[in-house]
PDB file of N, CA and C in Angstrom:
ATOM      1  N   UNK A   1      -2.617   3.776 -11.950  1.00  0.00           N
ATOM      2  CA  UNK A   1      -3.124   4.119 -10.632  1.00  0.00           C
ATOM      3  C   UNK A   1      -2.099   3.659  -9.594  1.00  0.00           C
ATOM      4  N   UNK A   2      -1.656   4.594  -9.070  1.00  0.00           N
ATOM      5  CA  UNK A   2      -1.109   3.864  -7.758  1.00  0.00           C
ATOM      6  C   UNK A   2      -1.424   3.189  -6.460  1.00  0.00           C
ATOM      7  N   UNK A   3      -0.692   2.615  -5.998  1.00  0.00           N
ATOM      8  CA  UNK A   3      -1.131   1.523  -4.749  1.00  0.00           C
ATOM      9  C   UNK A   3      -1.664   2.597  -3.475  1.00  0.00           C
ATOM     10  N   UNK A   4      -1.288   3.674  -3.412  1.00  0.00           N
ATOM     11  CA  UNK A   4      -1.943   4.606  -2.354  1.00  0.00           C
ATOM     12  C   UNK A   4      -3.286   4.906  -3.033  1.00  0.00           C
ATOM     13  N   UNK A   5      -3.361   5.170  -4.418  1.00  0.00           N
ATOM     14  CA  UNK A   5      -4.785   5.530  -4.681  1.00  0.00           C
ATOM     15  C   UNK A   5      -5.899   3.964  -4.760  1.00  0.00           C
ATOM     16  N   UNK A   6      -5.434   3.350  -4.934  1.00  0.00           N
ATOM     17  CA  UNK A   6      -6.152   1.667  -5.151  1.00  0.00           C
ATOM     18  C   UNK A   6      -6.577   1.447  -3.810  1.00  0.00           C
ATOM     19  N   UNK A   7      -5.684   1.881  -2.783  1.00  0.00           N
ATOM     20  CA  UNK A   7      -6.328   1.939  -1.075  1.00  0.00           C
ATOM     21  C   UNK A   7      -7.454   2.297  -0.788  1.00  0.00           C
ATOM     22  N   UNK A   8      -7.175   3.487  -1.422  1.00  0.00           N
ATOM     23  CA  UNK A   8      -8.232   4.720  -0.931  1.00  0.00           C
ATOM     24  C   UNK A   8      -9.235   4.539  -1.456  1.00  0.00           C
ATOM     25  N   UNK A   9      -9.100   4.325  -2.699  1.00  0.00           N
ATOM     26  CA  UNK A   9     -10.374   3.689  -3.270  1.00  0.00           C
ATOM     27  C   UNK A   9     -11.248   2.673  -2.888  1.00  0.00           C
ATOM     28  N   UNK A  10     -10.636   1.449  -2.293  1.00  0.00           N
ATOM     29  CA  UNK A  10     -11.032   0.265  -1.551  1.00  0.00           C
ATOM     30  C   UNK A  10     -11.662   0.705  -0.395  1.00  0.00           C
ATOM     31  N   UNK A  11     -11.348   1.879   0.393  1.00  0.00           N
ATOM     32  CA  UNK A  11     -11.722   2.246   1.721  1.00  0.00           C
ATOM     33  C   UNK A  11     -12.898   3.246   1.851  1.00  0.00           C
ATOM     34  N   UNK A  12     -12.850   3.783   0.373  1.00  0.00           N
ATOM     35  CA  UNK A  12     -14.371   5.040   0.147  1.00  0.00           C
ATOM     36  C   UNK A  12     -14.995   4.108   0.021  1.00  0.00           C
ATOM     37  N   UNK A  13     -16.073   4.360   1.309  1.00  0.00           N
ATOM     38  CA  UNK A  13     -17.398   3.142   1.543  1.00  0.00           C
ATOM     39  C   UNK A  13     -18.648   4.124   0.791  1.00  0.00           C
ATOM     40  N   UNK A  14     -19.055   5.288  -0.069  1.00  0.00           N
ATOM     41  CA  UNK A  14     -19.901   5.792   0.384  1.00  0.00           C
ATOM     42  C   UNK A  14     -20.618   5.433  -1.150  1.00  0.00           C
ATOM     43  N   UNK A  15     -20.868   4.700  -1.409  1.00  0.00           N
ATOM     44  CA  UNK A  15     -21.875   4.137  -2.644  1.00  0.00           C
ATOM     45  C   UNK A  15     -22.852   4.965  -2.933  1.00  0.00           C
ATOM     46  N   UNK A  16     -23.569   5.925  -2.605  1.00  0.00           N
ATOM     47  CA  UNK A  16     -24.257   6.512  -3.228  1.00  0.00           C
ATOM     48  C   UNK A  16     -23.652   8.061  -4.047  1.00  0.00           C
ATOM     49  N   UNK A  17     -22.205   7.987  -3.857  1.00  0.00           N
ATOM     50  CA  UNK A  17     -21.351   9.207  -4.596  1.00  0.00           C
ATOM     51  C   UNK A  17     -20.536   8.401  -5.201  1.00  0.00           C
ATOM     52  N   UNK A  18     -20.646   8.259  -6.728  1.00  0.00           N
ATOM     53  CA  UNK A  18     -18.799   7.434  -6.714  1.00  0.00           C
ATOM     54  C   UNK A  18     -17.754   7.957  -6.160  1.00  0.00           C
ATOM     55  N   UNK A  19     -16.507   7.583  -6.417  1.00  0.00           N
ATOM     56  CA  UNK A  19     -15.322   8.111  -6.331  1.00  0.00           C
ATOM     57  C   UNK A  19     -14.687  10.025  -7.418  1.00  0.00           C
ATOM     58  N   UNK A  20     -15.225   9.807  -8.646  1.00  0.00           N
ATOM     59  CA  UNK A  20     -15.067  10.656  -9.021  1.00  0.00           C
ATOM     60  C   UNK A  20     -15.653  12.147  -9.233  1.00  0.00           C
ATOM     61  N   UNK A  21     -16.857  11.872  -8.615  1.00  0.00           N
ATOM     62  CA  UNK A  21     -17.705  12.799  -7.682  1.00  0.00           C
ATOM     63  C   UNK A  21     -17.738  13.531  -6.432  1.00  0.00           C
ATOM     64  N   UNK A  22     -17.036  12.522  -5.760  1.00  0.00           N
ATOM     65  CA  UNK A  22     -16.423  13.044  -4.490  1.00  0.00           C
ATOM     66  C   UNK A  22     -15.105  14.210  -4.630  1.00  0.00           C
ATOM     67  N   UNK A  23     -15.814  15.499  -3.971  1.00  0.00           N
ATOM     68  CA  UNK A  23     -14.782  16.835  -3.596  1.00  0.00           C
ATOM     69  C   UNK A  23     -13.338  16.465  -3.599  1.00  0.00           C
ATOM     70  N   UNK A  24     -12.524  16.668  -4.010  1.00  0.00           N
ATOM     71  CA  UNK A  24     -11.096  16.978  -4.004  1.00  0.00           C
ATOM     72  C   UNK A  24     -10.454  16.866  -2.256  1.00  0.00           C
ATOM     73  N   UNK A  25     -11.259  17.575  -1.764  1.00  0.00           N
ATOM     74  CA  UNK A  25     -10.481  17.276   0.124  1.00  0.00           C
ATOM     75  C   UNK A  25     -10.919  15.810   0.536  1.00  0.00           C
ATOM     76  N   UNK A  26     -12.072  15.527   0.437  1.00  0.00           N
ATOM     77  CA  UNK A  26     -12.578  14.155   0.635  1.00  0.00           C
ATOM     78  C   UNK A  26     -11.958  13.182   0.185  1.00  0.00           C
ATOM     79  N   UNK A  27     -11.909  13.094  -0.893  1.00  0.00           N
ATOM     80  CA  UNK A  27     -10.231  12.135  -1.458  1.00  0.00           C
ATOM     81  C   UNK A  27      -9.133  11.898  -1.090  1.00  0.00           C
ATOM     82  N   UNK A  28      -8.531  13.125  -0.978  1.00  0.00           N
ATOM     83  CA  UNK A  28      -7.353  13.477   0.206  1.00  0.00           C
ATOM     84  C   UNK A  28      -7.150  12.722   1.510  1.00  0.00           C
ATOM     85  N   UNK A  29      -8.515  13.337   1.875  1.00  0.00           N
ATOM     86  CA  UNK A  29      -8.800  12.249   3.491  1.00  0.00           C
ATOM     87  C   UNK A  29      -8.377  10.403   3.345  1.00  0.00           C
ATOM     88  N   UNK A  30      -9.008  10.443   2.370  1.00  0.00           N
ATOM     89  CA  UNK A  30      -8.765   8.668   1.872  1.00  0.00           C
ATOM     90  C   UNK A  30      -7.356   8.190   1.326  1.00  0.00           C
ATOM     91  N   UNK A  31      -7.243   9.492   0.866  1.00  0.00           N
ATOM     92  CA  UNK A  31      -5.679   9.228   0.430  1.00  0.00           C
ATOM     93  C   UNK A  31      -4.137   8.739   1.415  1.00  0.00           C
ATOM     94  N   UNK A  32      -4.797  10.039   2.782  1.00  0.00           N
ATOM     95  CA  UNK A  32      -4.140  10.001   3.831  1.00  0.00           C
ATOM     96  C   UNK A  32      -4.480   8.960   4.701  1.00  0.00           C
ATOM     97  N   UNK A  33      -5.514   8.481   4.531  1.00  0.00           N
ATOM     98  CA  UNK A  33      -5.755   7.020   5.572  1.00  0.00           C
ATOM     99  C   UNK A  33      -5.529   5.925   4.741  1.00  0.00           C
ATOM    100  N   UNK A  34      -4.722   5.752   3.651  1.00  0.00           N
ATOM    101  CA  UNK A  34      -4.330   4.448   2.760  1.00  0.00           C
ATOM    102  C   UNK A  34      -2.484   4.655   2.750  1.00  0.00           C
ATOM    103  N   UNK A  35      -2.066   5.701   2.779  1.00  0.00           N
ATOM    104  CA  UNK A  35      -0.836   5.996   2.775  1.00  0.00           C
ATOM    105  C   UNK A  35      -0.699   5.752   4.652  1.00  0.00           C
ATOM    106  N   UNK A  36      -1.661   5.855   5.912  1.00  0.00           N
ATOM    107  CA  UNK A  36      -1.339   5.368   6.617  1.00  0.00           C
ATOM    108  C   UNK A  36      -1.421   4.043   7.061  1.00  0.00           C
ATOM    109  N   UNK A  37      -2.115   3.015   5.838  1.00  0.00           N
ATOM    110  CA  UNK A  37      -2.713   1.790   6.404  1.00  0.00           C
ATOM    111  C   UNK A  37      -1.132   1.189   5.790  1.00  0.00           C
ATOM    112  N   UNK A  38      -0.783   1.754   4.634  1.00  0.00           N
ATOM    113  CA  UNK A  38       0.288   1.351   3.890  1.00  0.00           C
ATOM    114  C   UNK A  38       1.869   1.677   4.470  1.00  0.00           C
ATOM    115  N   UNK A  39       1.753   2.716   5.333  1.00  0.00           N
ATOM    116  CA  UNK A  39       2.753   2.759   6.607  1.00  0.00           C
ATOM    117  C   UNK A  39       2.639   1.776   7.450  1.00  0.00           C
ATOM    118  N   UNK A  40       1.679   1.229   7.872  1.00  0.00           N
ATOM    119  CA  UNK A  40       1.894   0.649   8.784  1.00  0.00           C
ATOM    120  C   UNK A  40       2.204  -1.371   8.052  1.00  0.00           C
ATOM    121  N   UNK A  41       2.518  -1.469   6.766  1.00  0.00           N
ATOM    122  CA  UNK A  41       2.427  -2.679   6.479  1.00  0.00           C
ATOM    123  C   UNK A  41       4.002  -2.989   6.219  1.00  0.00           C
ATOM    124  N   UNK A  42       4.574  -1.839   6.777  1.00  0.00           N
ATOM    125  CA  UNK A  42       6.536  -1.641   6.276  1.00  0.00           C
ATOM    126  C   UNK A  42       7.327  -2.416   6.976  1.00  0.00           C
ATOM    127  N   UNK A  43       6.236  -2.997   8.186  1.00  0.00           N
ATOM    128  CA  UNK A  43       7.254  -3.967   8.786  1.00  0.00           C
ATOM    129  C   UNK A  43       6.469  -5.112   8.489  1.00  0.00           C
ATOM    130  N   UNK A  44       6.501  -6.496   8.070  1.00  0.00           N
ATOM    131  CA  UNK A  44       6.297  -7.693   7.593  1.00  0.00           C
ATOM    132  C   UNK A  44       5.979  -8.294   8.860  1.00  0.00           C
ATOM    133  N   UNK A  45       4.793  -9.056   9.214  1.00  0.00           N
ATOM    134  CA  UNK A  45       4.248  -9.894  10.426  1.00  0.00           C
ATOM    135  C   UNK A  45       5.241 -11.116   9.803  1.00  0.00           C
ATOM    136  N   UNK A  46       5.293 -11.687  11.241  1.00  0.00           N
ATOM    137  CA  UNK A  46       5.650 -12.963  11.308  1.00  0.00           C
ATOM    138  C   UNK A  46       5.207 -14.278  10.021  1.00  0.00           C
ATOM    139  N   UNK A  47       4.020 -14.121  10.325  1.00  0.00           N
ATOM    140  CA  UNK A  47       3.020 -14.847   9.275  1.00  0.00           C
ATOM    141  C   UNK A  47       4.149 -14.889   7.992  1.00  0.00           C
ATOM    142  N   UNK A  48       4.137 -13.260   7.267  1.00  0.00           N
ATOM    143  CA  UNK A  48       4.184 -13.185   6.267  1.00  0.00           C
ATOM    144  C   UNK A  48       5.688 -13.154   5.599  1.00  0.00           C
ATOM    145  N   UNK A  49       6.368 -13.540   7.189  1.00  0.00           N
ATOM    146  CA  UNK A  49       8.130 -13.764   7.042  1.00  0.00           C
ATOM    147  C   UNK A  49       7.695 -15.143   6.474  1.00  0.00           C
ATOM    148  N   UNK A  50       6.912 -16.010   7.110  1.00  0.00           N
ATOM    149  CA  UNK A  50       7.445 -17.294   7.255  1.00  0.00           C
ATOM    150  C   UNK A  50       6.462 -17.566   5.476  1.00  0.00           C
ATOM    151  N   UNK A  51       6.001 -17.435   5.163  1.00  0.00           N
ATOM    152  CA  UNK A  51       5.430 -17.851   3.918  1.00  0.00           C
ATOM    153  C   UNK A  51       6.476 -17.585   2.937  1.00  0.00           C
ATOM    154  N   UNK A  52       7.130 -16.237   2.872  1.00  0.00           N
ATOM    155  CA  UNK A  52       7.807 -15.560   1.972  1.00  0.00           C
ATOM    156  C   UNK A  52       9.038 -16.751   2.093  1.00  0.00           C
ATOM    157  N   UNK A  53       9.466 -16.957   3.029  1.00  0.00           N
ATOM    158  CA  UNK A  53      10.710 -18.072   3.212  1.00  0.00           C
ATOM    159  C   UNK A  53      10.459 -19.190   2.745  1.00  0.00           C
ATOM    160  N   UNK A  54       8.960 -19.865   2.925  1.00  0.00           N
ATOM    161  CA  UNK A  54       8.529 -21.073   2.304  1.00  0.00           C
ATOM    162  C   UNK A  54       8.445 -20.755   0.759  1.00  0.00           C
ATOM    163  N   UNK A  55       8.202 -19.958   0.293  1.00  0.00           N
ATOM    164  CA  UNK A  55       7.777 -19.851  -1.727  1.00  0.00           C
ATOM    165  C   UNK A  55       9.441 -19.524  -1.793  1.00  0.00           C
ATOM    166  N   UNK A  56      10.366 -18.740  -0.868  1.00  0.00           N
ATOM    167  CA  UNK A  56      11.563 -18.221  -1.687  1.00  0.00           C
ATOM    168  C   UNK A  56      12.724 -18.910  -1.175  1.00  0.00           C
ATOM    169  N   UNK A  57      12.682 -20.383  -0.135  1.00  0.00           N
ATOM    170  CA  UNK A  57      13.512 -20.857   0.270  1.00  0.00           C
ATOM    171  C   UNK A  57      14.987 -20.017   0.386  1.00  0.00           C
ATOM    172  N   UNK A  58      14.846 -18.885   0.402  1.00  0.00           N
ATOM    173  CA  UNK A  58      16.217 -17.911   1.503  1.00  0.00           C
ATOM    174  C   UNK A  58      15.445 -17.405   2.616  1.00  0.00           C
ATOM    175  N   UNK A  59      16.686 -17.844   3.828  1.00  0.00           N
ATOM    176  CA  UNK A  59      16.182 -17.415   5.257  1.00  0.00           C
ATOM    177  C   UNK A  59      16.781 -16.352   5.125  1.00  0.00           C
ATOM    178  N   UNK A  60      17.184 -15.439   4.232  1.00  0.00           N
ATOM    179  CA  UNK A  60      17.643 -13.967   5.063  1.00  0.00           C
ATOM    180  C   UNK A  60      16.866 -12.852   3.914  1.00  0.00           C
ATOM    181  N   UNK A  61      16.148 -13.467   2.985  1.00  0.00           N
ATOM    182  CA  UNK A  61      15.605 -12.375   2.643  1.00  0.00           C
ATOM    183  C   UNK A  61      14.775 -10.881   3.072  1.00  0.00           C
ATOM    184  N   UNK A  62      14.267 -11.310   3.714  1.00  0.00           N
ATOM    185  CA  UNK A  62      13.520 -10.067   4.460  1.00  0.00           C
ATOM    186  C   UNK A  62      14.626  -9.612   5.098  1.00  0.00           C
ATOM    187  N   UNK A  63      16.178  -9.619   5.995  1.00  0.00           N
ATOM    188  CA  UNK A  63      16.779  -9.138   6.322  1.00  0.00           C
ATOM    189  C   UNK A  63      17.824  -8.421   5.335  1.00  0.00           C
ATOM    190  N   UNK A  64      17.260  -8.336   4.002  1.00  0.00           N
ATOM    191  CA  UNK A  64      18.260  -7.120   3.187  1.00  0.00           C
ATOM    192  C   UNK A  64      17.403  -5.977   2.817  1.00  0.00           C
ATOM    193  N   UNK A  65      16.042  -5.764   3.472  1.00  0.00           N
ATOM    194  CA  UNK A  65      15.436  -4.728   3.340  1.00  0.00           C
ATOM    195  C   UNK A  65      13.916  -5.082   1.799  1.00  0.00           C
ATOM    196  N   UNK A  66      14.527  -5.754   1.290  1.00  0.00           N
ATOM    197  CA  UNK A  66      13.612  -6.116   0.333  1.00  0.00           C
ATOM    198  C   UNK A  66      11.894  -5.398   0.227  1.00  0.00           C
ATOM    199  N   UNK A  67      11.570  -5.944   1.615  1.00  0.00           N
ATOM    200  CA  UNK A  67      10.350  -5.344   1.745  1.00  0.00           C
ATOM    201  C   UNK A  67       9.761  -4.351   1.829  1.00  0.00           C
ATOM    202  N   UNK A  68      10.803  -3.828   2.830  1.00  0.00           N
ATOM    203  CA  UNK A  68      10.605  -2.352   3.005  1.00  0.00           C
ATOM    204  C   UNK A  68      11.074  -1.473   1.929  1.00  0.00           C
ATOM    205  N   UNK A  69      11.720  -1.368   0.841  1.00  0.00           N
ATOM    206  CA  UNK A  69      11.936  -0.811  -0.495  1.00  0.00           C
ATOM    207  C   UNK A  69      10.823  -1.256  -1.174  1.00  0.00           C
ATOM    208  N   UNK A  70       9.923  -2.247  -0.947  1.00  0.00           N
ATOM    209  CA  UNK A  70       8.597  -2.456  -1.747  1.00  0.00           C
ATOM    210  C   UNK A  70       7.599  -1.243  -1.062  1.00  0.00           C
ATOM    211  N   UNK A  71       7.393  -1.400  -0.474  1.00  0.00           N
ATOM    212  CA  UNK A  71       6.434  -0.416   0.549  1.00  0.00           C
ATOM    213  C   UNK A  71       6.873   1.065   0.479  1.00  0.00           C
ATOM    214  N   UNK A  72       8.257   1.359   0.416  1.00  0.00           N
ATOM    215  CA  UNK A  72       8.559   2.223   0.151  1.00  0.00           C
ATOM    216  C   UNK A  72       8.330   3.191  -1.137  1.00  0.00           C
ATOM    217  N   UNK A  73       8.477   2.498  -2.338  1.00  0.00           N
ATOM    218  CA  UNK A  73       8.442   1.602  -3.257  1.00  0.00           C
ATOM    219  C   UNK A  73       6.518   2.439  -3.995  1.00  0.00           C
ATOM    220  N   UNK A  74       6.116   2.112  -3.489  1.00  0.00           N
ATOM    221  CA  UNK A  74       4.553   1.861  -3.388  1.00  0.00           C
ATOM    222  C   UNK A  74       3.971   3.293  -2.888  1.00  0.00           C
ATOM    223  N   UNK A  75       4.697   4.185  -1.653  1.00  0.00           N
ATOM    224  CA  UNK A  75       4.417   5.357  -0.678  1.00  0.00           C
ATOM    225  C   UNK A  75       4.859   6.472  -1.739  1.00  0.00           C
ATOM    226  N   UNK A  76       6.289   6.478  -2.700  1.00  0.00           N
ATOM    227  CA  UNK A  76       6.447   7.238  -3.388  1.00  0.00           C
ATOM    228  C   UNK A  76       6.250   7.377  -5.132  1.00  0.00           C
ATOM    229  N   UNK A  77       5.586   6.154  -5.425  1.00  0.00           N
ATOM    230  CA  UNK A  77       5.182   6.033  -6.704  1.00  0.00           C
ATOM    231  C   UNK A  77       4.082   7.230  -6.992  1.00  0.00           C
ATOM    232  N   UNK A  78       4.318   8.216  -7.974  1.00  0.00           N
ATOM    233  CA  UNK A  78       3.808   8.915  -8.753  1.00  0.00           C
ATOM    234  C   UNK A  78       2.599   8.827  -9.521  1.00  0.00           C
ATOM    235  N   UNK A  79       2.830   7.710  -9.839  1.00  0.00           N
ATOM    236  CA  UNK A  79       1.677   7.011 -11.179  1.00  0.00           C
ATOM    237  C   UNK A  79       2.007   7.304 -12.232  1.00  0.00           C
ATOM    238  N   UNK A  80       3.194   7.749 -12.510  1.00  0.00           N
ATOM    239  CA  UNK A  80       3.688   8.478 -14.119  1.00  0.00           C
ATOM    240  C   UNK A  80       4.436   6.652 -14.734  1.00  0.00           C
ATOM    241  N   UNK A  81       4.356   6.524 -15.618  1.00  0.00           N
ATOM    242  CA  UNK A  81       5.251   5.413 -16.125  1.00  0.00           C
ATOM    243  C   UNK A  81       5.301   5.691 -17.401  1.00  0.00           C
ATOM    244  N   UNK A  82       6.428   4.612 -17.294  1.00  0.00           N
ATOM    245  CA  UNK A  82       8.622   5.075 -18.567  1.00  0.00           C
ATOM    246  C   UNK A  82       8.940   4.238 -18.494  1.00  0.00           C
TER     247      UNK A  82
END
């Protein structure tokens, strides 16, 4: 499963349909509002600079892109695996 579908899944509130019941466009919708929650996490808060520096003691990690190739990373994963 990929990290865009694990979103979407987290974000379909509607408990009385599961997930695999729910129409094909309706999914979509969820799909597209997890691929945008997951756009918007490409730039790293402050917070989550300064933790990453505390567990990885390098101050320039987040400045070689690292993160954003995770996220990236995550937006174009397929779900096929090799």
């Amino acid at each position: 499963m990929t990290m865009v579908e694990k979103i979407a899944r987290a974000i379909y509130d509607f408990p009385e349909t599961p997930w695999e019941e729910m129409r094909e466009p309706v999914r979509n919708e969820f799909r597209q509002r997890a691929r945008a929650a997951l756009e918007a996490m490409r730039e790293p808060t402050d917070a989550m600079r300064n933790r990453y520096y505390e567990l990885s003691f390098k101050t320039d990690t987040f400045n070689d892109g690292t993160w954003e190739r995770s996220i990236d990373a995550a937006l174009t994963d397929s779900g096929e695996t090799g």
